[in-house]
PDB file of N, CA and C in Angstrom:
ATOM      1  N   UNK A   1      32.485  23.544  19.991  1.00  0.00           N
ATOM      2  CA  UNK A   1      33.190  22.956  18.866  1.00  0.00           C
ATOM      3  C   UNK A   1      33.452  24.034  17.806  1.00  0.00           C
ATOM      4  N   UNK A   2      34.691  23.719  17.009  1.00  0.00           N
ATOM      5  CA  UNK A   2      35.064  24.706  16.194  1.00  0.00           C
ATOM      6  C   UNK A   2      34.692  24.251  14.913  1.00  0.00           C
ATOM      7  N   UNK A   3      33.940  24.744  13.818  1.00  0.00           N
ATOM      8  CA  UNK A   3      33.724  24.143  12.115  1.00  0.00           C
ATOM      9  C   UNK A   3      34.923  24.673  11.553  1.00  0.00           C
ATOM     10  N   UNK A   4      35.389  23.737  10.735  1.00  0.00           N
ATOM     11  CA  UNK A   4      36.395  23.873   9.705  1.00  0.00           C
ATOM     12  C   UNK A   4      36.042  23.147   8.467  1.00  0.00           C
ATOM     13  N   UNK A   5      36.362  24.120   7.269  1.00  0.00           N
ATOM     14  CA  UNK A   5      35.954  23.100   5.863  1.00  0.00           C
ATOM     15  C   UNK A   5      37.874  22.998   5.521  1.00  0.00           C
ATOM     16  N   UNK A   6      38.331  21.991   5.089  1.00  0.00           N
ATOM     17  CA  UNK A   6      39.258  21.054   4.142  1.00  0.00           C
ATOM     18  C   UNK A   6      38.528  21.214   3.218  1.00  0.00           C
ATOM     19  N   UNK A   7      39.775  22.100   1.841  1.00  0.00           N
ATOM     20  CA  UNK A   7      39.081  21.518   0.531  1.00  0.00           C
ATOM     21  C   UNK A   7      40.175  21.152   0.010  1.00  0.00           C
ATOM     22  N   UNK A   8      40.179  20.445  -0.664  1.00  0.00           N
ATOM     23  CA  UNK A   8      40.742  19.037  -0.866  1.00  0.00           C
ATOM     24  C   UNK A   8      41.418  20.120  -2.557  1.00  0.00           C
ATOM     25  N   UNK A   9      42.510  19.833  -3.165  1.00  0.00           N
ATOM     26  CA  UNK A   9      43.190  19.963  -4.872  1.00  0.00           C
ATOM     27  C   UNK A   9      41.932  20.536  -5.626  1.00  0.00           C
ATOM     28  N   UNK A  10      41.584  19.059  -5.606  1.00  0.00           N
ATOM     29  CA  UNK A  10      40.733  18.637  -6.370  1.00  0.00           C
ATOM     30  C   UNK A  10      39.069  19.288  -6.237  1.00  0.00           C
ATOM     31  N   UNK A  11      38.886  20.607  -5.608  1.00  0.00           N
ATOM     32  CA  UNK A  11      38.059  21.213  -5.038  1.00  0.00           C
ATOM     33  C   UNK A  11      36.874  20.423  -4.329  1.00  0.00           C
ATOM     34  N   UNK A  12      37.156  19.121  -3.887  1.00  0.00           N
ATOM     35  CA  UNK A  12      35.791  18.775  -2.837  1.00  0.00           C
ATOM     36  C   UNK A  12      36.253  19.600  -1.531  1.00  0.00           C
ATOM     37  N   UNK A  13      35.271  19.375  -0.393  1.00  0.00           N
ATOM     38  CA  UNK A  13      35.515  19.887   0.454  1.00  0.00           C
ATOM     39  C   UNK A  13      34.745  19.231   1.794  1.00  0.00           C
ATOM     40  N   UNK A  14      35.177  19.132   2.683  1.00  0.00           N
ATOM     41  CA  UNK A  14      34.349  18.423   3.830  1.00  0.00           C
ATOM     42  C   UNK A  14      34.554  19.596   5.192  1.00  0.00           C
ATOM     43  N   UNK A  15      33.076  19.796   5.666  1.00  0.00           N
ATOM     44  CA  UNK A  15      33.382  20.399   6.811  1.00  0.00           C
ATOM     45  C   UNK A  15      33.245  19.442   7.944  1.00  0.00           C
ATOM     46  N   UNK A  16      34.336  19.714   8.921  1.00  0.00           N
ATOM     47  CA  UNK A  16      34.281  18.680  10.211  1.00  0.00           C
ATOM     48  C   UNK A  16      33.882  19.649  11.524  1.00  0.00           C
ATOM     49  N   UNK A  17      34.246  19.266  12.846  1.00  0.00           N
ATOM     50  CA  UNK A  17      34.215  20.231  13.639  1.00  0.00           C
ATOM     51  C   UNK A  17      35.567  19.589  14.653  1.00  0.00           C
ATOM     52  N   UNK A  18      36.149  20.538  15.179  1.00  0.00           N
ATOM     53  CA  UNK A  18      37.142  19.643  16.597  1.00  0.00           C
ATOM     54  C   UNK A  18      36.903  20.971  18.070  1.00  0.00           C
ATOM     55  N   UNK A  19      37.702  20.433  18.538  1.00  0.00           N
ATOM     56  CA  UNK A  19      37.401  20.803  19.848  1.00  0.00           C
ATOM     57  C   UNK A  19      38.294  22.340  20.235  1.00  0.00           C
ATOM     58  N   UNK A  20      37.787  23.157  20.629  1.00  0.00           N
ATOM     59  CA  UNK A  20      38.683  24.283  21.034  1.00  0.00           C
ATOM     60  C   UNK A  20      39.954  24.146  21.562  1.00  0.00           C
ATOM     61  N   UNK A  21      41.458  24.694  21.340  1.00  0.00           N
ATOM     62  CA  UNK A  21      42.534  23.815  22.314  1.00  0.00           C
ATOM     63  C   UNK A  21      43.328  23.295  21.098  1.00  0.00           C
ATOM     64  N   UNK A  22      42.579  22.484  20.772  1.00  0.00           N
ATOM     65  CA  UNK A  22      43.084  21.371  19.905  1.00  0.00           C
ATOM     66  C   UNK A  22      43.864  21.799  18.356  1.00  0.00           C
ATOM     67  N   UNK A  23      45.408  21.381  17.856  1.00  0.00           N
ATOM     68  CA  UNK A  23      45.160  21.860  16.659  1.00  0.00           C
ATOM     69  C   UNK A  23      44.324  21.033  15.109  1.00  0.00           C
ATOM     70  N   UNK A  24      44.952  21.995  14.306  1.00  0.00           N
ATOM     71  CA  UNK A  24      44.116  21.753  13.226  1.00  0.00           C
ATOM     72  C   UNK A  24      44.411  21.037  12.323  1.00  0.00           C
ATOM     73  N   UNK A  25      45.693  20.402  12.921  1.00  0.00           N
ATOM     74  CA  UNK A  25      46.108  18.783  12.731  1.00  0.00           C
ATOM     75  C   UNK A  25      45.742  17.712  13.427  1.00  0.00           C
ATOM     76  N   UNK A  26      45.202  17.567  14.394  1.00  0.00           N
ATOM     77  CA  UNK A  26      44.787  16.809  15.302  1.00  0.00           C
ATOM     78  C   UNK A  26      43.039  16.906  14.634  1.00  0.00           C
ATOM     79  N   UNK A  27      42.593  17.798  14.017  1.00  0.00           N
ATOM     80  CA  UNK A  27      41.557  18.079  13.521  1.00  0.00           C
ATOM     81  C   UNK A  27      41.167  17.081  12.397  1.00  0.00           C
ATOM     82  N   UNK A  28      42.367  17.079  11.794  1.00  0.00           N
ATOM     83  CA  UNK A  28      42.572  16.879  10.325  1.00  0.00           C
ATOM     84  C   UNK A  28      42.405  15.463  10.501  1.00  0.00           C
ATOM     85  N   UNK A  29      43.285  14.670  11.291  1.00  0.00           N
ATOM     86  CA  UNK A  29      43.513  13.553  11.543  1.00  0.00           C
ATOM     87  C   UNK A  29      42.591  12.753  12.096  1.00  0.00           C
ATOM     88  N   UNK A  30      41.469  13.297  12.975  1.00  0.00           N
ATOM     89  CA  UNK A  30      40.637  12.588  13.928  1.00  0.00           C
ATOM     90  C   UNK A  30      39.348  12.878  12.922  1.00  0.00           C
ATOM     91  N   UNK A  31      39.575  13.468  11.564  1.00  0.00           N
ATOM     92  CA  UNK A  31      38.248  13.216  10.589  1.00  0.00           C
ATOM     93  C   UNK A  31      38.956  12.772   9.254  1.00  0.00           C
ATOM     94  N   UNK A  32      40.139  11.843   9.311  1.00  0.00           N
ATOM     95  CA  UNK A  32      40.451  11.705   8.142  1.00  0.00           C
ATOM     96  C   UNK A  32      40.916  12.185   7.511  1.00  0.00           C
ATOM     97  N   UNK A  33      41.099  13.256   7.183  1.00  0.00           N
ATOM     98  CA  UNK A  33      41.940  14.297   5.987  1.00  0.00           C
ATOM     99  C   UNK A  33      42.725  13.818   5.219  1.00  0.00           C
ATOM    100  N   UNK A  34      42.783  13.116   4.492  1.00  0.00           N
ATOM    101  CA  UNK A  34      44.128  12.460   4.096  1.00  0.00           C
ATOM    102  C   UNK A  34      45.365  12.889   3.622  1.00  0.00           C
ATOM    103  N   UNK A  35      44.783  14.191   3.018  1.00  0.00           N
ATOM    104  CA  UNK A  35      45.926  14.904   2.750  1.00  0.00           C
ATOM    105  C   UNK A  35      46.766  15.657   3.861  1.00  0.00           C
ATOM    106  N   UNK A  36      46.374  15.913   5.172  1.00  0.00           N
ATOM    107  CA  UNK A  36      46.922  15.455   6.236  1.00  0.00           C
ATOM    108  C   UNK A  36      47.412  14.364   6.740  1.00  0.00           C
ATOM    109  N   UNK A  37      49.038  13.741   6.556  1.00  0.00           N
ATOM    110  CA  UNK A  37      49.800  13.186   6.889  1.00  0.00           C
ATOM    111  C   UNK A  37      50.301  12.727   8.920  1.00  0.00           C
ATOM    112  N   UNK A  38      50.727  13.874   8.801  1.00  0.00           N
ATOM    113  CA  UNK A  38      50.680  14.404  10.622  1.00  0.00           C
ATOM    114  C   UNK A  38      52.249  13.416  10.730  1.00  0.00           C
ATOM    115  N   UNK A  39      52.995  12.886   9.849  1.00  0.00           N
ATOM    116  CA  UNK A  39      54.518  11.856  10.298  1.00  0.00           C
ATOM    117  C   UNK A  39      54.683  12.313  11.749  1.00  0.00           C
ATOM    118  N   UNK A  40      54.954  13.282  11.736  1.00  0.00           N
ATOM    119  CA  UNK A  40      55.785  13.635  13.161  1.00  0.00           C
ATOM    120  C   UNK A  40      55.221  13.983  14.850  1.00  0.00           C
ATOM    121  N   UNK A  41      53.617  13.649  14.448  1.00  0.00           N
ATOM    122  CA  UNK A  41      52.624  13.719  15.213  1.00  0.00           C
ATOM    123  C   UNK A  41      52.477  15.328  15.990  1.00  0.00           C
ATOM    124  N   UNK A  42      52.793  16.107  15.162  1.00  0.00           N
ATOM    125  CA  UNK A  42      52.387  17.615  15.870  1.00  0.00           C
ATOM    126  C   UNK A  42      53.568  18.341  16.314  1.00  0.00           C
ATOM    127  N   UNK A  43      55.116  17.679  15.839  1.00  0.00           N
ATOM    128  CA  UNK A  43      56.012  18.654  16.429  1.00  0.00           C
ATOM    129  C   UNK A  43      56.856  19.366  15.487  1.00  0.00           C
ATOM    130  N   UNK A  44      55.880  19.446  14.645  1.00  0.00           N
ATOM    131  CA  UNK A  44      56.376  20.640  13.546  1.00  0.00           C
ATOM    132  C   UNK A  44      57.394  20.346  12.454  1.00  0.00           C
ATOM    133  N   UNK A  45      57.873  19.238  12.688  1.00  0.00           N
ATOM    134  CA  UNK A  45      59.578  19.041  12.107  1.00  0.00           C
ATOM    135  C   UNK A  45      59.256  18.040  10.623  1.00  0.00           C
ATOM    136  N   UNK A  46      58.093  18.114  10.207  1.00  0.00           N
ATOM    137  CA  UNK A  46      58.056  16.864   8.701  1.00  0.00           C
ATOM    138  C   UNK A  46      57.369  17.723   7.961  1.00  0.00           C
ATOM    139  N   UNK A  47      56.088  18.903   7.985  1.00  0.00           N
ATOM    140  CA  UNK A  47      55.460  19.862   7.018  1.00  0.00           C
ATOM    141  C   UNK A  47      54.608  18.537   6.564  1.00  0.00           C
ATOM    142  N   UNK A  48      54.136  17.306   6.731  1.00  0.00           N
ATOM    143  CA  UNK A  48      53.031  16.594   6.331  1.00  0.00           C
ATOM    144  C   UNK A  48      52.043  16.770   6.759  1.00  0.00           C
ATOM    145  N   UNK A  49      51.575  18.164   7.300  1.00  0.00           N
ATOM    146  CA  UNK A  49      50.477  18.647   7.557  1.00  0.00           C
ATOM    147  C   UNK A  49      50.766  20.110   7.000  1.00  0.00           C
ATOM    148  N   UNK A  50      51.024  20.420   6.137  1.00  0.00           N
ATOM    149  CA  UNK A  50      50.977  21.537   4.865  1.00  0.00           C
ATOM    150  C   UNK A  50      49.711  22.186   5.203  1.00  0.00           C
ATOM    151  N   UNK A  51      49.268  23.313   5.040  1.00  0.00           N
ATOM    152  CA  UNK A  51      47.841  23.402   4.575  1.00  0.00           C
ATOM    153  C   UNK A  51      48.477  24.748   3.894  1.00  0.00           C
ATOM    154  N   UNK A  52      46.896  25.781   3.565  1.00  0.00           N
ATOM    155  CA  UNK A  52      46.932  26.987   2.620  1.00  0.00           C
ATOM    156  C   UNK A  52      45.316  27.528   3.413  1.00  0.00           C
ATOM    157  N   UNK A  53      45.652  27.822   4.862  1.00  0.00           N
ATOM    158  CA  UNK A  53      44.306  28.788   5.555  1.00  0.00           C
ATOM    159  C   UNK A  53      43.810  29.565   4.553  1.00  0.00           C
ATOM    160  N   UNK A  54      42.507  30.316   4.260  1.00  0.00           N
ATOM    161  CA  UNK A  54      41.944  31.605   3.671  1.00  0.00           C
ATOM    162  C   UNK A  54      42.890  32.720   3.616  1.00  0.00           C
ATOM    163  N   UNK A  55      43.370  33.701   3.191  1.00  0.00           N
ATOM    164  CA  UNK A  55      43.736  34.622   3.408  1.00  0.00           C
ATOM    165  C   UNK A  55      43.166  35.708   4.528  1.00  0.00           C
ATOM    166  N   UNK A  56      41.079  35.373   4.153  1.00  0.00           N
ATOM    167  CA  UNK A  56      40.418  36.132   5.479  1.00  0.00           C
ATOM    168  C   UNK A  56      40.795  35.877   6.627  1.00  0.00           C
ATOM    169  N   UNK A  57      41.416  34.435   7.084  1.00  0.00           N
ATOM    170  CA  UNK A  57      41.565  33.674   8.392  1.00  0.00           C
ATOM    171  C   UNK A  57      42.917  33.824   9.052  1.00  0.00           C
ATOM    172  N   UNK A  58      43.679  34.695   7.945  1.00  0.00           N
ATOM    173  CA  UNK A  58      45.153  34.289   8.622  1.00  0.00           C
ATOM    174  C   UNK A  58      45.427  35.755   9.774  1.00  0.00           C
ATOM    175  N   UNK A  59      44.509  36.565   9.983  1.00  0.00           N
ATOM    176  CA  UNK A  59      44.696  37.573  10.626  1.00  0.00           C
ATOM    177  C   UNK A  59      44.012  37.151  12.377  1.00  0.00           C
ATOM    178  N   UNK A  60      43.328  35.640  11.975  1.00  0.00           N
ATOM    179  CA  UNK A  60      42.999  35.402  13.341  1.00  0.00           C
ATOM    180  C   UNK A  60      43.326  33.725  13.688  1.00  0.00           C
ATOM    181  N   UNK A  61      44.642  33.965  13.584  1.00  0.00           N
ATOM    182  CA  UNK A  61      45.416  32.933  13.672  1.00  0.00           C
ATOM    183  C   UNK A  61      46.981  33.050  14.325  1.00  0.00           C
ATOM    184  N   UNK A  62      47.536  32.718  15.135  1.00  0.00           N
ATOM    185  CA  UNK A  62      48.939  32.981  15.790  1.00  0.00           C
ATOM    186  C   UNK A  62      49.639  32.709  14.722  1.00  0.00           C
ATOM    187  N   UNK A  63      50.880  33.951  14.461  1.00  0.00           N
ATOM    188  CA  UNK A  63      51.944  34.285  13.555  1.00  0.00           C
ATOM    189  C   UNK A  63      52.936  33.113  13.652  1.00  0.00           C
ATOM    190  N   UNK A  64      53.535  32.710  12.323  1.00  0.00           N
ATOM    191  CA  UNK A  64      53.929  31.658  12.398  1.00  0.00           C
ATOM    192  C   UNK A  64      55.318  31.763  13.096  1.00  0.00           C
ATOM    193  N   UNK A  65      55.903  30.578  13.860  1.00  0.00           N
ATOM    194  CA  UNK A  65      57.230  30.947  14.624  1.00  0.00           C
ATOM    195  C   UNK A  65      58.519  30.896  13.602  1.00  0.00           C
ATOM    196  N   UNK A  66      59.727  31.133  14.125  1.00  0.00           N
ATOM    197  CA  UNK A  66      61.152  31.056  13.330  1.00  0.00           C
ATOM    198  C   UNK A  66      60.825  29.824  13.235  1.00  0.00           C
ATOM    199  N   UNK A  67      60.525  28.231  13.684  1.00  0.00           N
ATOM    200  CA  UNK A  67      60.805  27.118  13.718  1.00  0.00           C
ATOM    201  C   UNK A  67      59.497  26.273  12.245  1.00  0.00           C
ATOM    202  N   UNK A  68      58.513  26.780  12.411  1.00  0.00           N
ATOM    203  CA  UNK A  68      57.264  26.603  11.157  1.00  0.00           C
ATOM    204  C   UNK A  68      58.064  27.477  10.378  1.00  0.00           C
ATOM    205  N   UNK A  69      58.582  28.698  10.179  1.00  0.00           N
ATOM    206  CA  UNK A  69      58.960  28.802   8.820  1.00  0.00           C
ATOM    207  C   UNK A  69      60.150  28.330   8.511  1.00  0.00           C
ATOM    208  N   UNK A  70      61.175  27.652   9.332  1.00  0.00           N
ATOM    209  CA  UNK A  70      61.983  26.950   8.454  1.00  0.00           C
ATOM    210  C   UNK A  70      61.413  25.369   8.020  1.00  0.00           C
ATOM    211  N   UNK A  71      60.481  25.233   8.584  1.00  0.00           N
ATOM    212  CA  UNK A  71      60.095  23.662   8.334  1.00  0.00           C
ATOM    213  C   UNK A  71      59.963  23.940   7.025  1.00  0.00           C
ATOM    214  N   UNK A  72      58.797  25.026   6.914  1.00  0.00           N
ATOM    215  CA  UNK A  72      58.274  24.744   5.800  1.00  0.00           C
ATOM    216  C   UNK A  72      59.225  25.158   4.491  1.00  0.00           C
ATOM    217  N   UNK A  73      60.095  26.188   4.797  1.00  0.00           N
ATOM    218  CA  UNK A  73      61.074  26.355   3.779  1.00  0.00           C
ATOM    219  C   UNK A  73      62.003  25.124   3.411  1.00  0.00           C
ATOM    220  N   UNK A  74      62.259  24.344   4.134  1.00  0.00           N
ATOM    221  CA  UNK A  74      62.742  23.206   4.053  1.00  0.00           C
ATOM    222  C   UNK A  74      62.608  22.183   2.829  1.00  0.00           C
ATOM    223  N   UNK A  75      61.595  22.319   2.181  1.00  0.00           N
ATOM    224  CA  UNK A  75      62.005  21.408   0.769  1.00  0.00           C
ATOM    225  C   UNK A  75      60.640  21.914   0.181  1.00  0.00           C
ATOM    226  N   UNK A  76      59.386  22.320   0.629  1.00  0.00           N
ATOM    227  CA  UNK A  76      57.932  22.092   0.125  1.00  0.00           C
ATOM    228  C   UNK A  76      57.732  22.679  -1.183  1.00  0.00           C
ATOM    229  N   UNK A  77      57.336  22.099  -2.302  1.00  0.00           N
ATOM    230  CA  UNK A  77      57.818  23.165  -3.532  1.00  0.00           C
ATOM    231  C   UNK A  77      56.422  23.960  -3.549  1.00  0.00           C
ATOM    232  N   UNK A  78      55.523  23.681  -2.881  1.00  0.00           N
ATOM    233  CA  UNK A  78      54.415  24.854  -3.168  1.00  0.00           C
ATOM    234  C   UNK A  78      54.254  25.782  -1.861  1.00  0.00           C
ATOM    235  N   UNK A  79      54.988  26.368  -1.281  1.00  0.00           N
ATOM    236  CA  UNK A  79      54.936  27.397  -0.090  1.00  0.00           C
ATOM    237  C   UNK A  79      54.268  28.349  -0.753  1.00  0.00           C
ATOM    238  N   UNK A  80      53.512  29.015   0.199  1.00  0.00           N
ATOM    239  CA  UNK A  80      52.949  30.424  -0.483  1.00  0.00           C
ATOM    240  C   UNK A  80      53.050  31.435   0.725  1.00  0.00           C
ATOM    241  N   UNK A  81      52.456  32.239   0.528  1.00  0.00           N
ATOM    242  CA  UNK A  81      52.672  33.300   2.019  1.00  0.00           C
ATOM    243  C   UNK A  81      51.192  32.730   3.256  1.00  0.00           C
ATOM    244  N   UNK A  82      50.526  32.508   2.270  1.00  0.00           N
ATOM    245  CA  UNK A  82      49.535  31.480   3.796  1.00  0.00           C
ATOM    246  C   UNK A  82      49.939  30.026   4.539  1.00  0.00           C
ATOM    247  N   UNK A  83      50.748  29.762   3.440  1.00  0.00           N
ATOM    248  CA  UNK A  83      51.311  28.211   3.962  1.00  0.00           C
ATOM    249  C   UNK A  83      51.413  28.368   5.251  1.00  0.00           C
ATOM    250  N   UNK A  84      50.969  27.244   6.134  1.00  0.00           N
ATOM    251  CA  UNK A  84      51.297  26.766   7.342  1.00  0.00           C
ATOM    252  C   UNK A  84      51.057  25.280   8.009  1.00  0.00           C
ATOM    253  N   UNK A  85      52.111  25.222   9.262  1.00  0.00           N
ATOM    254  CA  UNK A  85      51.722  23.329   9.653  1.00  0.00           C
ATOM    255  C   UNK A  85      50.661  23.723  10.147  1.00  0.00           C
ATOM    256  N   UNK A  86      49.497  22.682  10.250  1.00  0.00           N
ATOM    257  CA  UNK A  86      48.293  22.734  10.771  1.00  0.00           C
ATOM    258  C   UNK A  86      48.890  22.145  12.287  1.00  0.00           C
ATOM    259  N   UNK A  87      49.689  21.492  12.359  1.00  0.00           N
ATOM    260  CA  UNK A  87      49.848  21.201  13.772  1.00  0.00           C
ATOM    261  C   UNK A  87      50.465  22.618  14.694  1.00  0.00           C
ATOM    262  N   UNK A  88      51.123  23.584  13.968  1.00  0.00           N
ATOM    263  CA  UNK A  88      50.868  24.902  14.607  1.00  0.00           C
ATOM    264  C   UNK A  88      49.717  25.809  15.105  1.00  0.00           C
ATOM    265  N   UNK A  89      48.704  25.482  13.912  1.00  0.00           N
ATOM    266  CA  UNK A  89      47.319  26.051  14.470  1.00  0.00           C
ATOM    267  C   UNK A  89      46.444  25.995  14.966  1.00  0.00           C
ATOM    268  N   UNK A  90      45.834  26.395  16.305  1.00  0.00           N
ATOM    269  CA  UNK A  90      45.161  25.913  17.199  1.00  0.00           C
ATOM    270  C   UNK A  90      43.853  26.205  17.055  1.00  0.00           C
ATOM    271  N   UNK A  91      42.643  25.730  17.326  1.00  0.00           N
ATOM    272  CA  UNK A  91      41.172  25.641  16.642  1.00  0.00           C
ATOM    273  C   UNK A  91      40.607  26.833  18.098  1.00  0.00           C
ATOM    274  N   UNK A  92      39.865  28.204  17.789  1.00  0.00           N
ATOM    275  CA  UNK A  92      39.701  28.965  18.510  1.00  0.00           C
ATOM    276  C   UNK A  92      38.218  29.370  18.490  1.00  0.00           C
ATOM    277  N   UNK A  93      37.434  29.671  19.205  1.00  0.00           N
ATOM    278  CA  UNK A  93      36.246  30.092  18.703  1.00  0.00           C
ATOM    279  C   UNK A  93      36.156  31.136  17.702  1.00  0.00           C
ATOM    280  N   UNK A  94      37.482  32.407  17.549  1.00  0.00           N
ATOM    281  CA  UNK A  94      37.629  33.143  16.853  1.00  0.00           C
ATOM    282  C   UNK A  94      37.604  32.734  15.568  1.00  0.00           C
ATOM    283  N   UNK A  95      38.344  31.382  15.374  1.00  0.00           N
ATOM    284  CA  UNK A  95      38.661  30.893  13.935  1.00  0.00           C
ATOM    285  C   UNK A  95      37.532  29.635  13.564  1.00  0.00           C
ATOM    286  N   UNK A  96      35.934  29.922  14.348  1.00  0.00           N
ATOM    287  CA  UNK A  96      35.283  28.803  13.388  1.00  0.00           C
ATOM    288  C   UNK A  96      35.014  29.347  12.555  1.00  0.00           C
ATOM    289  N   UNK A  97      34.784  28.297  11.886  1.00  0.00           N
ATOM    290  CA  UNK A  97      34.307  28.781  10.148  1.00  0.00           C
ATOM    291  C   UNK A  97      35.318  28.632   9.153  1.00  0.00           C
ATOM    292  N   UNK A  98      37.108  28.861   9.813  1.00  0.00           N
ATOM    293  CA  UNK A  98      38.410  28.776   8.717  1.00  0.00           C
ATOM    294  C   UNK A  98      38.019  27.854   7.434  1.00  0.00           C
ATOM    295  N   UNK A  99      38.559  28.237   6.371  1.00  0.00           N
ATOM    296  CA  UNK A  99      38.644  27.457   5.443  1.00  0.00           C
ATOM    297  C   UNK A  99      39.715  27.326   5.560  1.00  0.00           C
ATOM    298  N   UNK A 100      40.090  25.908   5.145  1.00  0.00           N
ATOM    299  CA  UNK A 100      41.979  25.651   4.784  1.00  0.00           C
ATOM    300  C   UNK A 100      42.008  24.614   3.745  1.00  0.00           C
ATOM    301  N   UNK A 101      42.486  25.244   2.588  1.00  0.00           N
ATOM    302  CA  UNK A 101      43.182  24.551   1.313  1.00  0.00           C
ATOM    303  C   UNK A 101      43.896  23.484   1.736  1.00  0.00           C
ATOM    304  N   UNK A 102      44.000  23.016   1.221  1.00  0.00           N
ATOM    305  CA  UNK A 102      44.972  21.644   0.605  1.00  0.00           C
ATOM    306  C   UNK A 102      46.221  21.033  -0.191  1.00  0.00           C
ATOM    307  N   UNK A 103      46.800  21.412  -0.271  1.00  0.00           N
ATOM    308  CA  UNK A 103      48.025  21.266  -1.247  1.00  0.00           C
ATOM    309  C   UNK A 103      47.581  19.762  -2.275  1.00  0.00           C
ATOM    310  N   UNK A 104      47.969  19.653  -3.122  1.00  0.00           N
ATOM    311  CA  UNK A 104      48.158  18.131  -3.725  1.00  0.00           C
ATOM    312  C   UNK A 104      48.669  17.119  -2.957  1.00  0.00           C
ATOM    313  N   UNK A 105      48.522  16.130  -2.697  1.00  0.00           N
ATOM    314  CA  UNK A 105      48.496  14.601  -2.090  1.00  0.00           C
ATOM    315  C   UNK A 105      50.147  14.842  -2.905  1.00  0.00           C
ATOM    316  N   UNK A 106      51.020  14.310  -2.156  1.00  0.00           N
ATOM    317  CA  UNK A 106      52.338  13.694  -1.986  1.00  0.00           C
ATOM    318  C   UNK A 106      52.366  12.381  -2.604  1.00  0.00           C
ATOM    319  N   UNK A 107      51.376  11.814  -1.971  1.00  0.00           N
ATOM    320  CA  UNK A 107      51.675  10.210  -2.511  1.00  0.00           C
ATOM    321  C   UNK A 107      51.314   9.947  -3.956  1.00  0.00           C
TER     322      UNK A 107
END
């Protein structure tokens, strides 16, 4: 199993664990996250799975494709250079431990 902490805006934070394979939307979702959305169920095309990885973590993480960065350029007003869909990122033994930010709740 892979540990991941969600910290939430509002700086709480919950660590969960998911399964190697699996992404870190499917992660998000199968412990609640709420600020994980997931609309489009993992095919990249809604950015309701936003996150903001560590900066330490993004060097052991697959580079985001032409198709995640137009999603996310697509309307999100808080993109940053870590922004990414969590349904792009896949949970690795390399990457337990990731922290991944949170953007503000939408709703």
């Amino acid at each position: 199993m892979v540990k991941v902490t969600f910290v939430s805006a509002d700086g709480s934070s919950v660590d969960v664990e998911g399964e190697v394979g699996r992404s870190v939307m499917e992660c998000a979702v199968e412990n609640m996250i709420p600020e994980i959305e997931a609309q489009c169920g993992g095919a990249g095309a809604c950015a309701t799975c936003h996150c903001y990885p560590r900066e330490e973590w993004m060097d052991k993480l697959s580079p985001k494709g032409d198709f995640e960065e137009m999603t996310l350029q697509g309307g999100l007003a808080e993109v940053k250079q870590n922004s990414r869909l969590a349904c792009q990122v896949l949970l690795t033994e390399e990457n337990s431990g990731m922290i991944i930010d949170l953007p503000e709740p939408a709703f």
